[in-house]
Protein backbone atom coordinates (compact mmCIF):
# COMPACT_ATOMS: atom_id res chain seq x y z
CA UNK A 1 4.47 28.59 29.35
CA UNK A 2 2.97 29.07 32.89
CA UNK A 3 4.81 26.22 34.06
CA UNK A 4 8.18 27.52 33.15
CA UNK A 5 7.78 30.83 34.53
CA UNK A 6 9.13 30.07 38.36
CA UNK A 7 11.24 27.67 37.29
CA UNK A 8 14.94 27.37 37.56
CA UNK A 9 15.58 23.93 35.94
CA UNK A 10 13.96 22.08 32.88
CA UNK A 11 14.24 18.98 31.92
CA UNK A 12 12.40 18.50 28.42
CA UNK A 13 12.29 15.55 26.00
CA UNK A 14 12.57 15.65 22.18
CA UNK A 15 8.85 16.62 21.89
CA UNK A 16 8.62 20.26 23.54
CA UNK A 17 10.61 23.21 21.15
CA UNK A 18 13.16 25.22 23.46
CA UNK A 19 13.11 28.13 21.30
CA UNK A 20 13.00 32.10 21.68
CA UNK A 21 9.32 32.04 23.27
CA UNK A 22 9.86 29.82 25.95
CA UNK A 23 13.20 31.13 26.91
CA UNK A 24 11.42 34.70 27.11
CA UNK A 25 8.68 33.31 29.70
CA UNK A 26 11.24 31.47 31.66
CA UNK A 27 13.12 34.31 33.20
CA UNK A 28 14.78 32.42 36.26
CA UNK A 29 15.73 29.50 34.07
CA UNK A 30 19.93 28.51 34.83
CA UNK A 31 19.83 25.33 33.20
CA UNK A 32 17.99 22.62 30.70
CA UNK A 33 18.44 18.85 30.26
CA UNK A 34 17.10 16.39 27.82
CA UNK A 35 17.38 12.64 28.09
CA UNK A 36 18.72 11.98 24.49
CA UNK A 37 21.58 12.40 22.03
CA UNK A 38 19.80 14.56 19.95
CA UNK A 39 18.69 17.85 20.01
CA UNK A 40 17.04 18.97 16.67
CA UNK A 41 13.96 20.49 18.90
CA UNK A 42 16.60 22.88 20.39
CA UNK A 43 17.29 26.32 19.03
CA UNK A 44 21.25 26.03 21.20
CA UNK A 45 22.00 29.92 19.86
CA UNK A 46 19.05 30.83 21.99
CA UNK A 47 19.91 29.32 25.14
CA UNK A 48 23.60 30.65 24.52
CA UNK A 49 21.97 34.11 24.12
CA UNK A 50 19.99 33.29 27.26
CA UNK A 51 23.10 32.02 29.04
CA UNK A 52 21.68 29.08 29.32
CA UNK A 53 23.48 25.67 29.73
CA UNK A 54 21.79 22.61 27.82
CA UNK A 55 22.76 19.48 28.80
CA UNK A 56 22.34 15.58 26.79
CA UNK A 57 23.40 12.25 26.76
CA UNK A 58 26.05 10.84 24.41
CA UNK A 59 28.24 8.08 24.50
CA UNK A 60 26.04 5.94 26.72
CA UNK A 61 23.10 4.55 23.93
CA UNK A 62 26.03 3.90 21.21
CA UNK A 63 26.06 0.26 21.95
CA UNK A 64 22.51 -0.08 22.61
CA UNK A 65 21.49 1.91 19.53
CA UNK A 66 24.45 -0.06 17.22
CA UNK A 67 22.57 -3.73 18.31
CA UNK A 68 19.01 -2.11 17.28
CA UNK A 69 20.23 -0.83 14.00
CA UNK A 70 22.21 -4.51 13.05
CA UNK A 71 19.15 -6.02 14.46
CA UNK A 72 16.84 -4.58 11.99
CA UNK A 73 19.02 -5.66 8.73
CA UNK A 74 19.07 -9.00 10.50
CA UNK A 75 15.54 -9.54 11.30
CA UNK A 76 14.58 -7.63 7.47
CA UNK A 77 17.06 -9.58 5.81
CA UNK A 78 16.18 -13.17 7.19
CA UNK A 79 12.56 -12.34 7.39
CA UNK A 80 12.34 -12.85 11.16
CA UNK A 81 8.89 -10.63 11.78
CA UNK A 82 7.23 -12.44 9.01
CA UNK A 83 8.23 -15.97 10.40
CA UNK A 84 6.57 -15.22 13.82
CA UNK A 85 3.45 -13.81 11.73
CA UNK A 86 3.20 -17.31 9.66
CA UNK A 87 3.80 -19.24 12.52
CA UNK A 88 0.75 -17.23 14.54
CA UNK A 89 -1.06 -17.35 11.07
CA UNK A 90 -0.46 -21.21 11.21
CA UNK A 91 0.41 -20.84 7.38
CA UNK A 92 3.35 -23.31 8.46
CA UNK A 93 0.77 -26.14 9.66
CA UNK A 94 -0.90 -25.82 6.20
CA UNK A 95 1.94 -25.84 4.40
CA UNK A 96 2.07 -22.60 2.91
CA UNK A 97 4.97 -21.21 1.48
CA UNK A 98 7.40 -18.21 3.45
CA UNK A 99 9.60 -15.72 1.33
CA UNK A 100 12.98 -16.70 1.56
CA UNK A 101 15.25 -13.98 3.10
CA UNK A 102 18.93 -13.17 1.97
CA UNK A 103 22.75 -14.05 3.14
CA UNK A 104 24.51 -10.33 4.71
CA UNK A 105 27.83 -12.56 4.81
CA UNK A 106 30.02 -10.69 1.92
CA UNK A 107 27.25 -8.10 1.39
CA UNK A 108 28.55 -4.63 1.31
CA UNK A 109 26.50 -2.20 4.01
CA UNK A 110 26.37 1.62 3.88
CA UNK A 111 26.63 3.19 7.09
CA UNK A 112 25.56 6.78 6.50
CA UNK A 113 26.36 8.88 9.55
CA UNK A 114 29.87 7.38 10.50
CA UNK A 115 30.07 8.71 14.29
CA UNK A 116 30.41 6.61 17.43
CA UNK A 117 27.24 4.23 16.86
CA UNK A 118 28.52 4.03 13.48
CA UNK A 119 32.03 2.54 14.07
CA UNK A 120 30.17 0.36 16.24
CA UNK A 121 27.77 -0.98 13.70
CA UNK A 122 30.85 -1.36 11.69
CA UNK A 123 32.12 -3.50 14.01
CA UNK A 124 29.39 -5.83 14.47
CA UNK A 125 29.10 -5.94 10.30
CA UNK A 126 32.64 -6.67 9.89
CA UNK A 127 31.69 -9.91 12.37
CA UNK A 128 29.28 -11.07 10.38
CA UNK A 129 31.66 -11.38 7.25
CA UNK A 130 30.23 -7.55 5.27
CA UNK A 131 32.47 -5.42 3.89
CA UNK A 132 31.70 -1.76 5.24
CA UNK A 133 32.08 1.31 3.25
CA UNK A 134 30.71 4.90 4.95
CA UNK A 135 29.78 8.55 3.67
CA UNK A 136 30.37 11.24 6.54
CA UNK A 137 30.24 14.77 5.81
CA UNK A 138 33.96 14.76 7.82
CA UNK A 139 36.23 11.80 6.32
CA UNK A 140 37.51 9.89 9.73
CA UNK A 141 41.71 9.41 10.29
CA UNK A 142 40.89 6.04 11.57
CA UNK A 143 39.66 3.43 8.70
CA UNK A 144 41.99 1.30 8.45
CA UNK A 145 41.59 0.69 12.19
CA UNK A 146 37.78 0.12 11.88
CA UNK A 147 38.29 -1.53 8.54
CA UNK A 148 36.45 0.57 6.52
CA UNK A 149 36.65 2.38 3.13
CA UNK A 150 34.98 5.92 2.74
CA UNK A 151 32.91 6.81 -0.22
CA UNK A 152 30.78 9.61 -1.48
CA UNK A 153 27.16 9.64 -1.12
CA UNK A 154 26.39 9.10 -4.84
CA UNK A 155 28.75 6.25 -4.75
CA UNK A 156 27.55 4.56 -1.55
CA UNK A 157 23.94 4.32 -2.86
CA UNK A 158 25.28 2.67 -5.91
CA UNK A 159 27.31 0.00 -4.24
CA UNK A 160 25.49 -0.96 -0.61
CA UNK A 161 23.36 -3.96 -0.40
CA UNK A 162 21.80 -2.22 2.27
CA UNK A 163 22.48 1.31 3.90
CA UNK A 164 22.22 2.28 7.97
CA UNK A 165 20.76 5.77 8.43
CA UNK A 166 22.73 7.23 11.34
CA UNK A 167 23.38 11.12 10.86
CA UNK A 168 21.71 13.28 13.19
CA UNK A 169 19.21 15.90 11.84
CA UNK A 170 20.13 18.88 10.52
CA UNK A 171 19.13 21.77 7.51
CA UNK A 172 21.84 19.64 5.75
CA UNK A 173 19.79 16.11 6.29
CA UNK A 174 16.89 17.14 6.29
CA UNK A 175 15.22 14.97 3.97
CA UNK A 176 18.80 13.59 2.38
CA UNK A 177 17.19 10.42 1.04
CA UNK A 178 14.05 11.31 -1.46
CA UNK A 179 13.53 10.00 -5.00
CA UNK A 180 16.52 10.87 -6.59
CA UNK A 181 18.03 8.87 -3.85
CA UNK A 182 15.90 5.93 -3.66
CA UNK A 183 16.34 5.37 -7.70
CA UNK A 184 20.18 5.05 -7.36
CA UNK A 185 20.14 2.05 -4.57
CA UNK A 186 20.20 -1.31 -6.18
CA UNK A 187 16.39 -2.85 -6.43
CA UNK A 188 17.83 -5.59 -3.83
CA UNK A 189 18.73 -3.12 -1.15
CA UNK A 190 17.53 -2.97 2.41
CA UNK A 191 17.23 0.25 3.69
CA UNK A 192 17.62 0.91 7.57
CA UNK A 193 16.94 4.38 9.48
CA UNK A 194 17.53 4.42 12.85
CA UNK A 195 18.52 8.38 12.95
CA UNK A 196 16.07 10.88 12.87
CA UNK A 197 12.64 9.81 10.84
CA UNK A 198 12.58 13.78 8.57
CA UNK A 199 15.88 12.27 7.09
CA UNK A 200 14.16 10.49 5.04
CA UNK A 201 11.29 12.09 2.25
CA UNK A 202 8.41 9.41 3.53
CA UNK A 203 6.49 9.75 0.44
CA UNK A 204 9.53 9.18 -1.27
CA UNK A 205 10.75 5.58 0.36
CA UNK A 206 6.92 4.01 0.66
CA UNK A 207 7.10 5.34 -3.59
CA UNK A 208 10.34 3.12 -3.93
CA UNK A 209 8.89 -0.15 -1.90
CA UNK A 210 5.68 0.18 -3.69
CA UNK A 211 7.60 0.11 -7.36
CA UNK A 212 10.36 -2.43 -6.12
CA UNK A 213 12.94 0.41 -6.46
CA UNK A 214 14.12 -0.84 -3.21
CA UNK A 215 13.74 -4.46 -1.59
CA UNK A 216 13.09 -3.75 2.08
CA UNK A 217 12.93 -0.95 4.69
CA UNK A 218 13.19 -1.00 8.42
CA UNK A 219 12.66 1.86 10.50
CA UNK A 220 12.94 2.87 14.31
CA UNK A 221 12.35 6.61 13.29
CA UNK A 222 9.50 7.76 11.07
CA UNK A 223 8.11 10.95 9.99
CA UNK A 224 5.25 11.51 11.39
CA UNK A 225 6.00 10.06 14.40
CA UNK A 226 4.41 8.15 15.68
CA UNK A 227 2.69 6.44 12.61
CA UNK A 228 -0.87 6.74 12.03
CA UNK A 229 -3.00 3.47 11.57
CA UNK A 230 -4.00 4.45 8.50
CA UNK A 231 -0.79 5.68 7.05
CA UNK A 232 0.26 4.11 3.60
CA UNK A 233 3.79 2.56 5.43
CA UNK A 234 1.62 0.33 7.28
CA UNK A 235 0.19 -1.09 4.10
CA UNK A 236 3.06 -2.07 2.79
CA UNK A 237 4.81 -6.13 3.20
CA UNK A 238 8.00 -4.93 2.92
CA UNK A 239 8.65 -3.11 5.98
CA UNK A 240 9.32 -3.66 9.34
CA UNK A 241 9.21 -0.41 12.34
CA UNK A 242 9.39 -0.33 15.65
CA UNK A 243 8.68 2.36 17.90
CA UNK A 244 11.72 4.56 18.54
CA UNK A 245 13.32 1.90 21.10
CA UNK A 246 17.17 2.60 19.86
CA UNK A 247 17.98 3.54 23.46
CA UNK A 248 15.54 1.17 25.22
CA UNK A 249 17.49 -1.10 27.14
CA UNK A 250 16.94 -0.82 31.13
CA UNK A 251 20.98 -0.41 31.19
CA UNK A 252 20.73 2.67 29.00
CA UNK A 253 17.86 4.39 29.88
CA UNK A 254 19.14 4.38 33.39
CA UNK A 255 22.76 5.56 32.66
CA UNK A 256 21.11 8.41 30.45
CA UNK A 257 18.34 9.24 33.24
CA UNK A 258 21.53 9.79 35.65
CA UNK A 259 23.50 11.80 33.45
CA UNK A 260 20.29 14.00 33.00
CA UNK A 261 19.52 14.20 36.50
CA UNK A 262 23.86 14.94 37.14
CA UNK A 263 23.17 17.96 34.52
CA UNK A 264 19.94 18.99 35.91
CA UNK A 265 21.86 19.63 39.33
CA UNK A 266 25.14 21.00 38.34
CA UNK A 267 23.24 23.67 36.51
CA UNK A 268 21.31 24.03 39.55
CA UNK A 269 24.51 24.17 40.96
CA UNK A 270 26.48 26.70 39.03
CA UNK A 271 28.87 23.63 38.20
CA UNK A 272 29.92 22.34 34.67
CA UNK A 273 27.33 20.29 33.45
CA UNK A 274 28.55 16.55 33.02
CA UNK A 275 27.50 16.94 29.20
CA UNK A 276 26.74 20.05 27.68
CA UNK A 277 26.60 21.20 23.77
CA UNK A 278 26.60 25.07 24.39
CA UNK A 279 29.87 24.86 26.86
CA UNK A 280 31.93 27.01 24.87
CA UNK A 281 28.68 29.50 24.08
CA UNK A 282 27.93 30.18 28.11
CA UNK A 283 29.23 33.51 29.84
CA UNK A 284 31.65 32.93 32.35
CA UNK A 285 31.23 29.17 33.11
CA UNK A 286 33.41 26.36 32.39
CA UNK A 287 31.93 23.83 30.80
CA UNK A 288 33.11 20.45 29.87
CA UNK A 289 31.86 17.25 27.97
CA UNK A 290 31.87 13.71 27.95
């Protein structure tokens, strides 16, 4: 809070809570930035109460973000992770015996979240030979287009061979996938979460790949984050997580550093912010978005 007291400009990551306290100890504050999509660690009425202009990132991770999440069913579903670790192992020089993975071709995949990385996750399923079928809590006017078929949630968990987590975080998904959940998926199904790791009821999923209520998990995003050495999802075979790298290409990160740095300075500025979520919210500046 004593940092923020002189200052004019902030730039924050996902980790620090812009909320009612710190705008009240930041009294010369004209703008705030954060290098991400996301923005659950935000409170955006109070920096519209504040006047405040935030600024993020979208539409430069979606590609990056789409080849993480296909990744992970890939790697999960041919048991990629577990090669490398019987290879290292040298359980292949002694002949021991590898899981075998699974065919995706003519699998149906669940994309939950159907936004801009998700009609591009579509698209690299639909290459692959899957048929694609989506829940979104707004139905999109283009499926035909992307070639896919909407569903509702209850339906989607019955049908997917495996489902890609992609909604942002909100009161509404806030722990969206829990037991209930879990025990309508098919025991076969891979489960993906690249989104937001409170999604997802963590007790809940390590429950359903203990009991073989669900085949396989892969997760960028966990709750907590990061994961404990001790935690019970690090137990577990039948998992694979990395470390929150959805955006970690040098390409990305560098296109969403400069359209952080472009909103730190046109707040600075008193100019429209290149990307801001609170555009319409700000007193007597026009705002636009990408």
């Amino acid at each position: 809070m004593e940092w923020v007291a002189d200052a004019e400009g902030l730039i924050v990551n996902n980790s620090v809570a812009v909320n009612e306290e710190l705008l009240q100890n930041a009294p010369r504050l004209k703008v705030i930035a954060q290098m991400a999509v996301g923005y659950d660690n935000v409170d955006i009425e109070a920096c519209s109460k504040y006047n405040i202009p935030f600024g993020n990132t979208p539409g430069v991770l979606v590609d990056a973000t789409a080849d993480l999440a296909f990744s992970l069913l890939l790697c999960s579903a041919r048991r990629i992770h577990e090669g490398w670790d019987f290879v290292r192992a040298n359980s292949w020089a002694l002949g021991h015996k590898l899981s075998f993975g699974i065919d995706i071709a003519g699998k149906t995949l669940g994309i939950v979240g159907m936004g801009q990385i998700g009609a591009a996750v579509a698209q690299r399923a639909k290459a692959f030979g899957m048929n694609v079928i989506y829940y979104n809590r707004n139905r999109r006017h283009d499926d035909d287009k992307i070639g896919v078929a909407y569903q509702s949630f209850e339906n989607l968990l019955d049908k997917s061979d495996a489902i890609i987590v992609l909604t942002p975080l909100s009161q509404e998904t806030r722990g969206l996938f829990g037991r209930e959940e879990f025990r309508k998926m098919k025991s076969t199904a891979y489960f993906i979460n690249v989104s937001r790791g409170p999604v997802v009821n963590t007790d809940a999923l390590v429950e359903a790949l203990q009991s073989g209520e669900i085949a396989y998990a892969a997760l960028d995003v966990t709750d907590p984050e990061p994961v404990a050495q001790d935690h019970p999802l690090l137990k577990l075979s039948n998992i694979l997580i990395t470390p929150h790298i959805g955006s970690a290409t040098v390409e990305t990160r560098t296109a969403m550093a400069q359209i952080t740095v472009d909103n730190l300075l046109a707040g600075l500025a008193d100019r429209p912010l290149a990307a801001c979520v609170n555009a319409s919210r700000i007193i007597g500046k026009s705002e636009k978005s990408l």
